[in-house]
C-alpha atoms as a PDB file:
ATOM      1  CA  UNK A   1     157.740 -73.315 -46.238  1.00  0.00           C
ATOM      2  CA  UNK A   2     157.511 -73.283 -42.202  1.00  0.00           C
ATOM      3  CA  UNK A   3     158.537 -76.153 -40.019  1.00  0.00           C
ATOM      4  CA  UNK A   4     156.224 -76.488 -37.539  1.00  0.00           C
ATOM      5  CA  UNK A   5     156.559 -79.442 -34.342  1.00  0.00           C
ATOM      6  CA  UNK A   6     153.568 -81.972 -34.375  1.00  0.00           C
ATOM      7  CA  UNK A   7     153.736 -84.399 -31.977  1.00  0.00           C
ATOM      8  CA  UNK A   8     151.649 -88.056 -33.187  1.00  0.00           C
ATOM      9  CA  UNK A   9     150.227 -90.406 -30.910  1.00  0.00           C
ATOM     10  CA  UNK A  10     149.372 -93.535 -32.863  1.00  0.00           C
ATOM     11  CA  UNK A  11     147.425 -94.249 -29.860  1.00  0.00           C
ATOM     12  CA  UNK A  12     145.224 -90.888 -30.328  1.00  0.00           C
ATOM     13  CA  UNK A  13     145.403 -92.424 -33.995  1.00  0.00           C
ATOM     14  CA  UNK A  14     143.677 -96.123 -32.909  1.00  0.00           C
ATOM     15  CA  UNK A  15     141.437 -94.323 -31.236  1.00  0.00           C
ATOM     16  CA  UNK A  16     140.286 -91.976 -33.739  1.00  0.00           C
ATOM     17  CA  UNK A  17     139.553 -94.636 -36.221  1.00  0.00           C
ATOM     18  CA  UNK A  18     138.255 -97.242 -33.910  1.00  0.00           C
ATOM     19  CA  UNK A  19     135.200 -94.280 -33.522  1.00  0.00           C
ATOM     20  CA  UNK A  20     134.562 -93.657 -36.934  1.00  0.00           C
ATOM     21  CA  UNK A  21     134.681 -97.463 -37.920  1.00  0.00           C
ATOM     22  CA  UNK A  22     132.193 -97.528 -35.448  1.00  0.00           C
ATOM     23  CA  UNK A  23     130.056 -95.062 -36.431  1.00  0.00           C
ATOM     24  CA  UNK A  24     130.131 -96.426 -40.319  1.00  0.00           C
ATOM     25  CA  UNK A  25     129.221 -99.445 -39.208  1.00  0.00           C
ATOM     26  CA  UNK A  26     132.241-101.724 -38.546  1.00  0.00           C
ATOM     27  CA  UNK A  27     133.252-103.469 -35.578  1.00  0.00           C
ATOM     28  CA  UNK A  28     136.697-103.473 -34.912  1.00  0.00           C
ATOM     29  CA  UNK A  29     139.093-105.070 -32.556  1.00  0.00           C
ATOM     30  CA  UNK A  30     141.748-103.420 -30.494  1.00  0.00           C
ATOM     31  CA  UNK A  31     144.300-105.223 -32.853  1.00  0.00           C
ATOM     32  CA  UNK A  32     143.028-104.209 -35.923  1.00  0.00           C
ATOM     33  CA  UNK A  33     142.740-100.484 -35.289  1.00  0.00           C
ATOM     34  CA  UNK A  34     146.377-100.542 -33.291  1.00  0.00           C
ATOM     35  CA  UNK A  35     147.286-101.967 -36.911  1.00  0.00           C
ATOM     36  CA  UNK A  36     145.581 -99.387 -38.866  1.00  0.00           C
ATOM     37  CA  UNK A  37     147.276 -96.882 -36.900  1.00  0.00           C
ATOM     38  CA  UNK A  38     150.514 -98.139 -37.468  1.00  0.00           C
ATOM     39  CA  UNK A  39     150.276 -98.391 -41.343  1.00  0.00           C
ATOM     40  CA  UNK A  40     148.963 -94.570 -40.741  1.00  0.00           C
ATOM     41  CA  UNK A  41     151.750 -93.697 -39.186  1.00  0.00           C
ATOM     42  CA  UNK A  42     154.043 -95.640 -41.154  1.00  0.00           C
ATOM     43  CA  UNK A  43     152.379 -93.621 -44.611  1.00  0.00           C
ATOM     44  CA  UNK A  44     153.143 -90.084 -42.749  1.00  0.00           C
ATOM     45  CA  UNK A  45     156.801 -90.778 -42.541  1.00  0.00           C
ATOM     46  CA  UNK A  46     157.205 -92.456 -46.143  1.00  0.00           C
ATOM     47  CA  UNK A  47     155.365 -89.282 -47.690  1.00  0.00           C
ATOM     48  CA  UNK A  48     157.817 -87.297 -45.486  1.00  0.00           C
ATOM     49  CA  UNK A  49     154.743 -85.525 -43.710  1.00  0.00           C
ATOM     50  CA  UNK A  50     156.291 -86.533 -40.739  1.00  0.00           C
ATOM     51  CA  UNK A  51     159.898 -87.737 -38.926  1.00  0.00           C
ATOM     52  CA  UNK A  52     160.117 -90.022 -36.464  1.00  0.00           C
ATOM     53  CA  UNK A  53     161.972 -88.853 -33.463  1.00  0.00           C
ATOM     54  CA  UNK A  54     162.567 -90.932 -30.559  1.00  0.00           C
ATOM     55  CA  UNK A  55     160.595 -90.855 -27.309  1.00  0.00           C
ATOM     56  CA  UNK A  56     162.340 -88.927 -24.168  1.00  0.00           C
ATOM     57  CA  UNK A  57     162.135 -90.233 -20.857  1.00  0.00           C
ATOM     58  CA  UNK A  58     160.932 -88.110 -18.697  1.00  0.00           C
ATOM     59  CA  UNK A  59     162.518 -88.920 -15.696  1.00  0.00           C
END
C-alpha cells in the first residue's frame, strides 16, 4: 500500500462538525465540538489511520 502525507487540523475538524451539528439540528458550544474533535483525532491515531507528528515552527 502507498504512504501518502495528510496533514489534520483538529481545528478544520471542530469546525466541520460544529456545521453539520448545526444543520441536524443541535446547538453546540465551542467546547463541545473542540472536544469532539479531539476524541476524532484521538480515534485516527489509535486505528493507526494517522501518526502524530509534532508541529514545526516556522520561524
Amino acid at each position: 500500500m502507498k504512504e501518502i502525507e495528510v496533514f489534520i487540523d483538529t481545528e478544520e475538524i471542530a469546525e466541520f462538525f460544529f456545521q453539520e451539528l448545526i444543520k441536524r439540528g443541535y446547538a453546540p458550544n465551542e467546547e463541545e465540538v473542540e472536544e469532539i474533535a479531539d476524541i476524532t483525532f484521538d480515534y485516527l491515531i489509535a486505528k493507526s489511520i494517522i501518526d502524530e507528528e509534532p508541529e514545526e515552527d516556522t520561524y
